[in-house]
C-alpha atoms as a PDB file:
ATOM      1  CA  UNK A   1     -23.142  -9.691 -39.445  1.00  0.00           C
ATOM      2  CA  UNK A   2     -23.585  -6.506 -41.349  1.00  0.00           C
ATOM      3  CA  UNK A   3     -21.706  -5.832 -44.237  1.00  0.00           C
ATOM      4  CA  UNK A   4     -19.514  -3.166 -42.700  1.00  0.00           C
ATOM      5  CA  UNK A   5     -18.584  -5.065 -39.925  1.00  0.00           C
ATOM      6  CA  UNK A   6     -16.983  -7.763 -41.910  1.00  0.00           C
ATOM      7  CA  UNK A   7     -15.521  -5.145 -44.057  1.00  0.00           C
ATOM      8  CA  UNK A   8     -14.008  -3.940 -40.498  1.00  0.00           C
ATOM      9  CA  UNK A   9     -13.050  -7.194 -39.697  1.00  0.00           C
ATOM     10  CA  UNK A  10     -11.263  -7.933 -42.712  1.00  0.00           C
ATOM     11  CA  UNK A  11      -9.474  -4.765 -43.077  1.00  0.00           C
ATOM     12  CA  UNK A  12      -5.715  -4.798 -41.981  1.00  0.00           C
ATOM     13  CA  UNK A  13      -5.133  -2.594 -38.544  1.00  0.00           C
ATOM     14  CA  UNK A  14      -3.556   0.968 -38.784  1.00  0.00           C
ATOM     15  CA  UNK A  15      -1.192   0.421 -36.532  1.00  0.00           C
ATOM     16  CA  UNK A  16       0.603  -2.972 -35.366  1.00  0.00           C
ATOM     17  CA  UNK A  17      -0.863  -4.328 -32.227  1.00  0.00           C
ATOM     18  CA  UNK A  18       3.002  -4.042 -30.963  1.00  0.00           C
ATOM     19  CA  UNK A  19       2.884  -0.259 -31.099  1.00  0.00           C
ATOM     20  CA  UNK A  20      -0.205  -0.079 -29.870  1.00  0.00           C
ATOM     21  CA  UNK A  21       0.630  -1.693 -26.806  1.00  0.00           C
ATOM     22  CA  UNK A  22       3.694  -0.226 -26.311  1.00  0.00           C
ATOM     23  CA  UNK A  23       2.455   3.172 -26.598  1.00  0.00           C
ATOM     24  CA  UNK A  24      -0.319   2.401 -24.265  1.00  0.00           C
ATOM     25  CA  UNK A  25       1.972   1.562 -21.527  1.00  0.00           C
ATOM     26  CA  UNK A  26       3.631   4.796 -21.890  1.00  0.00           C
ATOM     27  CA  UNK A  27       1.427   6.626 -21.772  1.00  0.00           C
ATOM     28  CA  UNK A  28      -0.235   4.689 -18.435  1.00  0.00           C
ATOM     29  CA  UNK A  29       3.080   4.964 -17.069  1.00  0.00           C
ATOM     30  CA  UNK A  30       3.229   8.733 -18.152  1.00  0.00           C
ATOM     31  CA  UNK A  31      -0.172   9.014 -16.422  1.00  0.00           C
ATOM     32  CA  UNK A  32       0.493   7.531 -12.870  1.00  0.00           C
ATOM     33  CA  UNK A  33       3.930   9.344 -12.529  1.00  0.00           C
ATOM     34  CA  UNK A  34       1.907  12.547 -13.218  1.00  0.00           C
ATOM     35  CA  UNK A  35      -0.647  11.755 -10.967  1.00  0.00           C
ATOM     36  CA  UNK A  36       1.481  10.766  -7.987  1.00  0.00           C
ATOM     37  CA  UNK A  37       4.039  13.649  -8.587  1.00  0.00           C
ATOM     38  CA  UNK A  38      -0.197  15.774  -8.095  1.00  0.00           C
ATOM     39  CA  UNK A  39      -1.293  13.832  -5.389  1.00  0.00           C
ATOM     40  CA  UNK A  40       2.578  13.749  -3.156  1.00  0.00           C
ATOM     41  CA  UNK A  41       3.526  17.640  -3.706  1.00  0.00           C
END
């Protein structure tokens, strides 16, 4: 394991993995409601 790897490793995330996921499901959601609203006009 290189050295910046475990730096990466041990480094805290940006974000909290609760955000992340959250905002990740919005914006799939935001994604297929836009794409259906294309495909069904």
């Amino acid at each position: 394991m290189t050295a910046l790897t475990h730096l990466l490793l041990e480094a805290e995330p940006a974000l909290p993995m609760t955000i992340v996921g959250w905002g990740v499901l919005l914006v799939s959601l935001l994604i297929a409601v836009v794409w259906l609203a294309f495909l069904y006009r």
